[in-house]
N, C-alpha and C. Protein backbone atom coordinates (compact mmCIF):
# COMPACT_ATOMS: atom_id res chain seq x y z
N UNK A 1 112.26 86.93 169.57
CA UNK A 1 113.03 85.73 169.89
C UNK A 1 112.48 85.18 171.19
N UNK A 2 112.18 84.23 171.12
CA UNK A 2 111.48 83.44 172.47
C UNK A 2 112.56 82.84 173.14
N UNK A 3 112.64 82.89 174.17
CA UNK A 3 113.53 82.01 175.30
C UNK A 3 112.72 81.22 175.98
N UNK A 4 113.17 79.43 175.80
CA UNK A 4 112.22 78.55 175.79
C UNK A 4 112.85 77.82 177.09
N UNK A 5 114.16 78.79 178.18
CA UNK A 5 114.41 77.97 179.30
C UNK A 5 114.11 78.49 180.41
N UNK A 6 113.92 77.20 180.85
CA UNK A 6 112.87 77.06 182.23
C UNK A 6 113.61 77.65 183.42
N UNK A 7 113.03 78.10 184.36
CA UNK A 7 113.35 78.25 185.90
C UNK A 7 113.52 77.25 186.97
N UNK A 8 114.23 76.82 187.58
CA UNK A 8 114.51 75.57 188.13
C UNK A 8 113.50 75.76 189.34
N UNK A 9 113.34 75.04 190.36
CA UNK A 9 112.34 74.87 191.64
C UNK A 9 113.99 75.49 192.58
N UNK A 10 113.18 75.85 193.44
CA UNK A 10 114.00 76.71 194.74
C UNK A 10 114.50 75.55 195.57
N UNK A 11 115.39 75.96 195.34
CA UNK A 11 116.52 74.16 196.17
C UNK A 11 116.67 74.33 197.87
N UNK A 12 116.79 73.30 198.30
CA UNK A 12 117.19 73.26 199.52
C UNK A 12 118.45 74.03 199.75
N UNK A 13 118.41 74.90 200.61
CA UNK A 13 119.77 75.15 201.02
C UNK A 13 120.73 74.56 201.51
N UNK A 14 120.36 73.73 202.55
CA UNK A 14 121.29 72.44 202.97
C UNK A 14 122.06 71.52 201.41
N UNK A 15 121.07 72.01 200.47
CA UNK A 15 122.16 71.16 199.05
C UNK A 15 123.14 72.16 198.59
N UNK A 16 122.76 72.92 198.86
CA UNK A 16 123.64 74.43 198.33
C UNK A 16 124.48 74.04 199.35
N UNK A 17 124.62 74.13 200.51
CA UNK A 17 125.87 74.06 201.19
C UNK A 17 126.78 73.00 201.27
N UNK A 18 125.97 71.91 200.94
CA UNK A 18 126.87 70.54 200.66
C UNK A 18 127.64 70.65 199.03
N UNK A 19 127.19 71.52 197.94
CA UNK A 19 127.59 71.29 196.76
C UNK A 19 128.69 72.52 196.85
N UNK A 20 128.64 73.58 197.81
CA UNK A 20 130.00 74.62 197.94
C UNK A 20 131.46 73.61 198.51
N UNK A 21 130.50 73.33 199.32
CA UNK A 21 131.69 72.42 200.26
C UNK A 21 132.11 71.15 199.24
N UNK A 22 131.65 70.67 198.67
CA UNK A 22 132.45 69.72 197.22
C UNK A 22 133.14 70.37 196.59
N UNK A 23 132.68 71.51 195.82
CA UNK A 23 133.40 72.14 195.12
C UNK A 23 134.57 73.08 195.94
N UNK A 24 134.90 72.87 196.87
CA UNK A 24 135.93 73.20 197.96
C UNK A 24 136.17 75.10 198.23
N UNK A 25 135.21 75.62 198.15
CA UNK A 25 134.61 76.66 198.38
C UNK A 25 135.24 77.11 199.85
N UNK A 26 135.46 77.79 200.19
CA UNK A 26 136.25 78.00 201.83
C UNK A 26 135.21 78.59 202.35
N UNK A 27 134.62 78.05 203.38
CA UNK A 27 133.63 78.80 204.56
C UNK A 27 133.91 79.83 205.21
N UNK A 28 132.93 81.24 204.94
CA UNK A 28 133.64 82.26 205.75
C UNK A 28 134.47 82.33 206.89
N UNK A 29 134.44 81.16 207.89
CA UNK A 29 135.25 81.21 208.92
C UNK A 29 136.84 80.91 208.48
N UNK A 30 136.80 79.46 206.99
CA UNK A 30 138.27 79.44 207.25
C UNK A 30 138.90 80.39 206.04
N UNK A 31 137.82 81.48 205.03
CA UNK A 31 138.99 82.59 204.38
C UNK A 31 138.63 83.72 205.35
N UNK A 32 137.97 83.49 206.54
CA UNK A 32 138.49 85.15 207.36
C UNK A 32 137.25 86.30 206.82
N UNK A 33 136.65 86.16 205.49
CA UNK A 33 135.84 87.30 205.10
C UNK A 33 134.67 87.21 205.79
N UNK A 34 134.17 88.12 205.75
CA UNK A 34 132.79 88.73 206.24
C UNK A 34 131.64 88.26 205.60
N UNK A 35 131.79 87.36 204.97
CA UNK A 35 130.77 86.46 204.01
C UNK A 35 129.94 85.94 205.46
N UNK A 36 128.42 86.24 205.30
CA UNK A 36 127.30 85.61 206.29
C UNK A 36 126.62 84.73 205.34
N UNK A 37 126.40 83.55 206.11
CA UNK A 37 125.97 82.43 205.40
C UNK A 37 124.30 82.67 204.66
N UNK A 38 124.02 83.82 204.99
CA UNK A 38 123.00 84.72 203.97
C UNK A 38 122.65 84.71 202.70
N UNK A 39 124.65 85.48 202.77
CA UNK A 39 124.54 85.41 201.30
C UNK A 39 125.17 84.11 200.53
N UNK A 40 125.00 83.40 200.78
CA UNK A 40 125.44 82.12 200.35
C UNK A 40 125.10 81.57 199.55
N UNK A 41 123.67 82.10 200.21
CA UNK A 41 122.22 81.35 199.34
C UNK A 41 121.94 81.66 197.63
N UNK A 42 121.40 80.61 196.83
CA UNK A 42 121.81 80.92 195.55
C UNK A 42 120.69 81.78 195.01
N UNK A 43 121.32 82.75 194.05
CA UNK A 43 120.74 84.05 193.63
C UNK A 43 120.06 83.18 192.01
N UNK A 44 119.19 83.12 191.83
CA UNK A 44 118.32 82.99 190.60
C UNK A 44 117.55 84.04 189.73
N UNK A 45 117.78 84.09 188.69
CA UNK A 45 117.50 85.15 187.71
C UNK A 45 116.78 84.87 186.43
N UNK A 46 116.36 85.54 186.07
CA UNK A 46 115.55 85.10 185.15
C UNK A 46 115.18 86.05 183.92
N UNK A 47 115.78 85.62 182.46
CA UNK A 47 115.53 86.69 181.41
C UNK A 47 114.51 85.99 179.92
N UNK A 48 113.55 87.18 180.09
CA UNK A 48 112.99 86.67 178.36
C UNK A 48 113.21 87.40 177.64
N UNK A 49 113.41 87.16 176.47
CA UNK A 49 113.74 88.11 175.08
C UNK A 49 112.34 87.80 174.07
N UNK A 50 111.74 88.89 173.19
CA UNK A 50 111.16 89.07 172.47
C UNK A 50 111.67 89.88 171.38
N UNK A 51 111.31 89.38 170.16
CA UNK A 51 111.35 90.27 168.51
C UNK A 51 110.13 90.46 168.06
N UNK A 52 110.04 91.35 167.67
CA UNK A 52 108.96 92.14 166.85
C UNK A 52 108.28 93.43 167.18
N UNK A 53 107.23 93.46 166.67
CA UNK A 53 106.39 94.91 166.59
C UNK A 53 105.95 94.44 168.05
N UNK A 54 105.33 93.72 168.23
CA UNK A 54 104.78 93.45 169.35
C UNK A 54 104.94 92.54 170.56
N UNK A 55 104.65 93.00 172.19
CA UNK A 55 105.25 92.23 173.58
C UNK A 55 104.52 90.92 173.25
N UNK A 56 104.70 89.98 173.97
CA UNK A 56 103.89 88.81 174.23
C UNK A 56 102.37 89.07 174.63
N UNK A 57 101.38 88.62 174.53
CA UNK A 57 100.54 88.57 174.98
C UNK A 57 100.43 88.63 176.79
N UNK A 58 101.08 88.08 177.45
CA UNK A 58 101.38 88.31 178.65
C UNK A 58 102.15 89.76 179.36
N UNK A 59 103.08 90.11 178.46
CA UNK A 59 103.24 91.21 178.94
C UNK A 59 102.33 92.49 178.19
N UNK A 60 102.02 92.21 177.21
CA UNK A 60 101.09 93.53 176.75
C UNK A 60 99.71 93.48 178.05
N UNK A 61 99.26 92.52 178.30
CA UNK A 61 98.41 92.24 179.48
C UNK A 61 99.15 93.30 180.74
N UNK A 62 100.08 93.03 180.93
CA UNK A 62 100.52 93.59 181.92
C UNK A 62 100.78 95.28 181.67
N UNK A 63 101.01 95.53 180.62
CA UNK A 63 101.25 96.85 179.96
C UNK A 63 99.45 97.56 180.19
N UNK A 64 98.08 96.88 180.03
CA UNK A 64 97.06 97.24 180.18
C UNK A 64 96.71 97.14 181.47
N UNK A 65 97.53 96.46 182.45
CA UNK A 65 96.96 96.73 183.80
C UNK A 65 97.73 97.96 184.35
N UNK A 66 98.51 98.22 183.69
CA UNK A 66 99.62 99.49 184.26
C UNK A 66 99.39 100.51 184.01
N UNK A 67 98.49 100.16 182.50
CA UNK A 67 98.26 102.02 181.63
C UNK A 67 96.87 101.43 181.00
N UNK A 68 95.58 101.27 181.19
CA UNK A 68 94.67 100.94 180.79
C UNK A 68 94.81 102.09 179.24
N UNK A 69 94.16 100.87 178.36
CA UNK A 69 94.49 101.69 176.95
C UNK A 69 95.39 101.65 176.22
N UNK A 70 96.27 100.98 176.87
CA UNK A 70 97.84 100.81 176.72
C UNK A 70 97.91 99.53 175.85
N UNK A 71 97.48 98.65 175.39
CA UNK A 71 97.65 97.56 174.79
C UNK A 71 96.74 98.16 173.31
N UNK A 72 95.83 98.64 173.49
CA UNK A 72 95.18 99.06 171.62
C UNK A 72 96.33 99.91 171.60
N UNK A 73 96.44 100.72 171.79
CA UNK A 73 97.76 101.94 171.50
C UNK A 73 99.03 100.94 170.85
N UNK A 74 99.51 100.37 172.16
CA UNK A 74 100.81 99.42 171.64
C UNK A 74 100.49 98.57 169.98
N UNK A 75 99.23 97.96 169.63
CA UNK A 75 98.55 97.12 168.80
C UNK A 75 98.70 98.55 167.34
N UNK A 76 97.90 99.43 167.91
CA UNK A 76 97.53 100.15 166.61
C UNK A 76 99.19 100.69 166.02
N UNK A 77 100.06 101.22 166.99
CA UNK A 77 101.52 101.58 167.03
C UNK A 77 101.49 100.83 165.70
N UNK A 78 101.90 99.34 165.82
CA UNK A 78 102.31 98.08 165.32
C UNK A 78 101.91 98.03 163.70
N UNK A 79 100.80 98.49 163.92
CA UNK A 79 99.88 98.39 162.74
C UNK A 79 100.12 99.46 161.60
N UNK A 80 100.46 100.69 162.63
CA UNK A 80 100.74 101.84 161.22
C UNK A 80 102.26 101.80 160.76
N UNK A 81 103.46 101.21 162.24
CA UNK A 81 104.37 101.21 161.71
C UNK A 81 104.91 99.82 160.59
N UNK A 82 103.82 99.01 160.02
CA UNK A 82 103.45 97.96 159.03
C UNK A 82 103.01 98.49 158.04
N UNK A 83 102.20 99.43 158.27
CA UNK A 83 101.64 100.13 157.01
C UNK A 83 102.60 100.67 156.33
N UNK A 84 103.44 101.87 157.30
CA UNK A 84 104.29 102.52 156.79
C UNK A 84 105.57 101.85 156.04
N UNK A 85 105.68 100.88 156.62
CA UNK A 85 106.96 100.38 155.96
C UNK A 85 106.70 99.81 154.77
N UNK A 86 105.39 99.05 154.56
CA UNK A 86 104.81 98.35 153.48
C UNK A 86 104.39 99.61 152.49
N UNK A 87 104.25 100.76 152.39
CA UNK A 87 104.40 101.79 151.80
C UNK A 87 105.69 101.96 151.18
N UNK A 88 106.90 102.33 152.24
CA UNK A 88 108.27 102.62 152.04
C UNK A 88 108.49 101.70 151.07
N UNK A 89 108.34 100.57 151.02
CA UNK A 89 109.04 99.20 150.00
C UNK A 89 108.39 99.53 148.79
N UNK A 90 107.27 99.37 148.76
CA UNK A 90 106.21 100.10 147.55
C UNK A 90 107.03 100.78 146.48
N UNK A 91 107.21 102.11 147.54
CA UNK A 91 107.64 103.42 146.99
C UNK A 91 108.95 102.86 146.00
N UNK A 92 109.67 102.53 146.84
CA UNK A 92 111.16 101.98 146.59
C UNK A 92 111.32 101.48 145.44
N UNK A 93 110.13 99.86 145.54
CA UNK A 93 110.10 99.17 144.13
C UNK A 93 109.68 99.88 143.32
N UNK A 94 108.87 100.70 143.45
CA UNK A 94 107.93 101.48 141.97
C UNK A 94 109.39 102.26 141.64
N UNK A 95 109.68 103.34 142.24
CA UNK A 95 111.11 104.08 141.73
C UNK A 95 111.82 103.47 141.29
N UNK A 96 112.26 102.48 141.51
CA UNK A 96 113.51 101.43 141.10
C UNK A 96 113.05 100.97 139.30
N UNK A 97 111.74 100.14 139.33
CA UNK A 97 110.98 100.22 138.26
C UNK A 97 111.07 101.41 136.98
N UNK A 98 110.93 102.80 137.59
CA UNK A 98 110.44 103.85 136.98
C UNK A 98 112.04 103.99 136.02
N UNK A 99 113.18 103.64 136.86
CA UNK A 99 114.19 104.32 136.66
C UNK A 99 114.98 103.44 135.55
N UNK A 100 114.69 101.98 135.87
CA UNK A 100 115.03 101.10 134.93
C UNK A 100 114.29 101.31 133.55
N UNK A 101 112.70 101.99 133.67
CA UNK A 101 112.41 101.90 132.19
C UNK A 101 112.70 103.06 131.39
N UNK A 102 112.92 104.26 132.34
CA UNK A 102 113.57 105.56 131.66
C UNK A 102 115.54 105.07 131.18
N UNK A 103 115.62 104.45 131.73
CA UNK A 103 117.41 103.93 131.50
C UNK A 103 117.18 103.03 130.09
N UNK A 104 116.04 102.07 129.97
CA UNK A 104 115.96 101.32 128.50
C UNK A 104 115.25 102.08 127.79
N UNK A 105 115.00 103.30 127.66
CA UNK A 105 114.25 104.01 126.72
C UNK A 105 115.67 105.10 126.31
N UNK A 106 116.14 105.64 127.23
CA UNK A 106 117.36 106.57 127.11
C UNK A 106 118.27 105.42 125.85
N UNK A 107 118.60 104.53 126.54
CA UNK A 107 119.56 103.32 125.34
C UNK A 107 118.87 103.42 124.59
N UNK A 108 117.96 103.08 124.32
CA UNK A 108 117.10 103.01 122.97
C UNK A 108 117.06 104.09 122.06
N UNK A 109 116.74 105.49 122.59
CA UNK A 109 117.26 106.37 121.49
C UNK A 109 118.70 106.87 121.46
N UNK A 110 119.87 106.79 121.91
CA UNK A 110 121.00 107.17 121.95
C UNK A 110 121.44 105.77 121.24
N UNK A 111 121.02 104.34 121.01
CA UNK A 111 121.82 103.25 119.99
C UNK A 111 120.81 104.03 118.75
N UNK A 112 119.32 104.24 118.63
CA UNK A 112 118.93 104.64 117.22
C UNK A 112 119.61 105.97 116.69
N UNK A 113 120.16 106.95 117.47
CA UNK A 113 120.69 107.77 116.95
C UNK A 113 122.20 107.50 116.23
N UNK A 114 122.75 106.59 117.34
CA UNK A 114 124.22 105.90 116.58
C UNK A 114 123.78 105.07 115.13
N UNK A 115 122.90 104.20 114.97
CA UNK A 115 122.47 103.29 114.10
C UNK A 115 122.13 104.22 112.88
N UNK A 116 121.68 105.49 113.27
CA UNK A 116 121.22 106.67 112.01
C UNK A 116 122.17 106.85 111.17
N UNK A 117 122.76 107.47 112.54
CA UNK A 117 124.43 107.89 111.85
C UNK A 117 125.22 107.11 111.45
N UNK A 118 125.38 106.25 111.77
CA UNK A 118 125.92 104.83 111.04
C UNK A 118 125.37 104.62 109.62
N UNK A 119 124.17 104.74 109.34
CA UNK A 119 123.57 104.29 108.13
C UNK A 119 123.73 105.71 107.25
N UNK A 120 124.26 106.47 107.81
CA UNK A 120 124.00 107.71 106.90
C UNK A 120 125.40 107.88 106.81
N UNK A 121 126.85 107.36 107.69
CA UNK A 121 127.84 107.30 107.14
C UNK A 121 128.34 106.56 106.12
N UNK A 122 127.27 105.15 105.86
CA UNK A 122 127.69 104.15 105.17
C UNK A 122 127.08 104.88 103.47
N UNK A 123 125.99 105.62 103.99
CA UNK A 123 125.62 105.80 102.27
C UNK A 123 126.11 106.84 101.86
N UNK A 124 126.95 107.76 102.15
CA UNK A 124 127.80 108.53 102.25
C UNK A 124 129.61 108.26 102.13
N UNK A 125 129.92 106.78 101.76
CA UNK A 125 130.85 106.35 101.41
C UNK A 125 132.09 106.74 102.47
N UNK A 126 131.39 106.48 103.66
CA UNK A 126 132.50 106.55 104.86
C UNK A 126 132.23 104.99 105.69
N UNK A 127 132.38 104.05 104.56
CA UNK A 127 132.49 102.49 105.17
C UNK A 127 132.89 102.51 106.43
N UNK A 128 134.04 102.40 106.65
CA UNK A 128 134.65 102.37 107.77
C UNK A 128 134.15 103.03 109.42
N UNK A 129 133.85 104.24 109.04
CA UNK A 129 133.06 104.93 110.30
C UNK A 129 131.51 104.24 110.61
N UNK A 130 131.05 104.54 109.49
CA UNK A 130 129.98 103.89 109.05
C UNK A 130 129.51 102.10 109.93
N UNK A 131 130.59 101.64 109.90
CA UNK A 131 130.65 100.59 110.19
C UNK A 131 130.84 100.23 111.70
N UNK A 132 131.45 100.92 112.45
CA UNK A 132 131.94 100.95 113.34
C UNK A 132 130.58 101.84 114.01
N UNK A 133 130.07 102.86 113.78
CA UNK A 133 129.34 103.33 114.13
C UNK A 133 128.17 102.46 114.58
N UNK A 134 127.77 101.45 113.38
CA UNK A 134 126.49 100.82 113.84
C UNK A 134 127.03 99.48 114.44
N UNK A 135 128.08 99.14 114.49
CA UNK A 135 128.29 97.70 115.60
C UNK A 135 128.84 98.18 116.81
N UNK A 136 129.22 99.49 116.96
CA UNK A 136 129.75 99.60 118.15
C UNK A 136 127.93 99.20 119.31
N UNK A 137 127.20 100.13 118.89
CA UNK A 137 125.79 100.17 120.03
C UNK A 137 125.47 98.69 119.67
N UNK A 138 125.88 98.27 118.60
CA UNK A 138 124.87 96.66 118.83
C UNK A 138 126.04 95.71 119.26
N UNK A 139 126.85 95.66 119.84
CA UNK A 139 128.13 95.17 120.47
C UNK A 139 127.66 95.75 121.89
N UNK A 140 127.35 96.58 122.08
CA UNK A 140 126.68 97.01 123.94
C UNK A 140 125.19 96.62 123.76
N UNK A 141 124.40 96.45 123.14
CA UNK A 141 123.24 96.38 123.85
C UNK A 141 123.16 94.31 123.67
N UNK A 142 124.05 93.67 123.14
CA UNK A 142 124.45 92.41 122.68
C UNK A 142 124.98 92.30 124.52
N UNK A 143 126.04 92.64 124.96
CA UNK A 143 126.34 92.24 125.77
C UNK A 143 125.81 92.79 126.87
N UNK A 144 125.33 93.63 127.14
CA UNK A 144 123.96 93.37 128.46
C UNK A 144 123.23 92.88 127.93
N UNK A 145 122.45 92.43 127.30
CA UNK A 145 121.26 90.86 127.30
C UNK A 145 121.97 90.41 127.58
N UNK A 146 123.41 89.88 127.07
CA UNK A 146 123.60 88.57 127.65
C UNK A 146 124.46 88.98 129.20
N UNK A 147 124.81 89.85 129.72
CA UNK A 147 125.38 89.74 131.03
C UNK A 147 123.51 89.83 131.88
N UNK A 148 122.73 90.37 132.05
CA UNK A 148 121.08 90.58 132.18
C UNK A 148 120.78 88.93 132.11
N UNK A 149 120.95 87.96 131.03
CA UNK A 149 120.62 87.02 131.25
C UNK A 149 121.59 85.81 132.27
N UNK A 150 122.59 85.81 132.53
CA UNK A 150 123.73 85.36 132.73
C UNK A 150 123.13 85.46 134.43
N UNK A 151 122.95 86.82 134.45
CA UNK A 151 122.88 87.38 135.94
C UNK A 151 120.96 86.68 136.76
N UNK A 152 120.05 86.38 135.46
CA UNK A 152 119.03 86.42 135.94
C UNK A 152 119.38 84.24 136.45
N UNK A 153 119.61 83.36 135.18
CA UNK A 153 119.93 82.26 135.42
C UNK A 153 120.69 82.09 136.86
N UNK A 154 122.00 82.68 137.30
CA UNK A 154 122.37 82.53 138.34
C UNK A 154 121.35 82.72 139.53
N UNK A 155 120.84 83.64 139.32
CA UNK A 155 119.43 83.67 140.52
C UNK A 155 118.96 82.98 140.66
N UNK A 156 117.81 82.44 139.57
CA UNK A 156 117.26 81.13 139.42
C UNK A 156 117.67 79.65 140.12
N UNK A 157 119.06 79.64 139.37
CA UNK A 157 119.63 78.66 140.27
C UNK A 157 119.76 78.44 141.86
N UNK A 158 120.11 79.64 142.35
CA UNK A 158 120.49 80.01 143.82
C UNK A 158 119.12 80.12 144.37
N UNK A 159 118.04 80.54 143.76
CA UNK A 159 116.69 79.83 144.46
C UNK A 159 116.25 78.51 144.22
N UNK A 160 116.39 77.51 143.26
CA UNK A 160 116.11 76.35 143.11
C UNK A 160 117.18 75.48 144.06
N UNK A 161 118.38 76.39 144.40
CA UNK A 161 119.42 75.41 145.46
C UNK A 161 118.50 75.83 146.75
N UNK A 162 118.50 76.78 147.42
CA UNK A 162 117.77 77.24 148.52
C UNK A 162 116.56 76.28 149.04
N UNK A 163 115.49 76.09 147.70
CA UNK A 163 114.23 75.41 147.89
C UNK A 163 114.44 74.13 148.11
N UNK A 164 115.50 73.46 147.12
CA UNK A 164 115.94 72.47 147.66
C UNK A 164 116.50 71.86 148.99
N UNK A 165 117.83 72.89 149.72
CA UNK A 165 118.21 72.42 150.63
C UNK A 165 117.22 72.87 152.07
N UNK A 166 116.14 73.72 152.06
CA UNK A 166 115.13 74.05 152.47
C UNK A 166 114.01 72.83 152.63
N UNK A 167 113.79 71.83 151.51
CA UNK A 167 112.91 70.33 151.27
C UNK A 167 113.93 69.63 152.36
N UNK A 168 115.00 69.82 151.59
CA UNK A 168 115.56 68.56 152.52
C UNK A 168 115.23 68.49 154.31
N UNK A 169 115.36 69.50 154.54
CA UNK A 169 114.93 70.04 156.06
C UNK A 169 113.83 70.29 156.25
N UNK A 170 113.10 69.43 155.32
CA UNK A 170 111.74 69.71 156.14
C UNK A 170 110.60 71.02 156.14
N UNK A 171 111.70 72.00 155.68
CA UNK A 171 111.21 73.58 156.24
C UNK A 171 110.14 74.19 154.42
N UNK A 172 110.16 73.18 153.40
CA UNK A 172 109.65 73.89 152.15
C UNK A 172 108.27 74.15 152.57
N UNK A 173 107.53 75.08 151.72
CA UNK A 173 105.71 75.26 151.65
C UNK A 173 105.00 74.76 151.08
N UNK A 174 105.87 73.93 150.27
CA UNK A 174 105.19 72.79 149.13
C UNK A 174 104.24 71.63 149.74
């Protein structure tokens, strides 16, 4: 995160003492405290903030005048902890992948085993079981496609709104 505000120029003190005295500030003499017109003077401070793997170019500079070596180190740091994470996600998606196609292969033979038995209750003159047997799995695998599709369209949408209100501002890659 960059902090893009400035440091003001070092003011006259004589304005500092005219802008206490407006703002009706009591001069150490008339609240009695031990306030020396010293400290009166205005205290200026100054903060930057940075995000990421890596300092600014200015301070990593300064990091190599302090610890020569110290800026490839900080750089390479940056670099493996990119690698590593770009690994971690990898890993993640591939498992996630792996687990979804062992989950549609598992359905797949546990509805053909219902659909068996279904067909082998029906020729076996148990209509009724029979029946129920083979619409029950095609009544579930009917309604995830359609909740699977339901769920993928809503996405779709919610990125075509995004890209859009993203154009409007200027901010698309198009």
């Amino acid at each position: 995160m960059k902090d893009d505000r400035q440091i003001a120029p070092a003011r006259d003190p004589d304005q500092n003492q005219k802008e206490l005295e407006q703002d009706r500030v009591p001069k150490p003499e008339e609240s009695g405290s031990e306030v020396t017109e010293r400290s009166r003077q205005l205290l200026l401070q100054a903060e930057s903030y940075f995000s990421g793997p890596l300092p600014p170019p200015s301070l990593l500079a300064l990091y190599e005048d302090v610890a020569p070596g110290s800026a490839d180190r900080i750089i390479r740091m940056a670099e493996e902890q990119g690698t590593h994470r770009r690994h971690l996600e990898k890993t993640e998606f591939e498992s996630g992948v792996a687990a979804q196609t062992r989950g549609q292969y598992l359905a797949f033979i546990v509805a053909m085993v219902v659909s068996v038995g279904g067909i082998y209750l029906l020729a076996t003159d148990h209509s009724v079981g029979g029946l129920v047997a083979l619409l029950t799995p095609l009544a579930g695998l009917t309604g995830l496609f359609l909740v699977n599709r339901s769920r993928k369209k809503e996405r779709r949408d919610r990125f075509e709104a995004d890209r859009e209100h993203l154009a409007e501002q200027g901010l698309s890659e198009d």
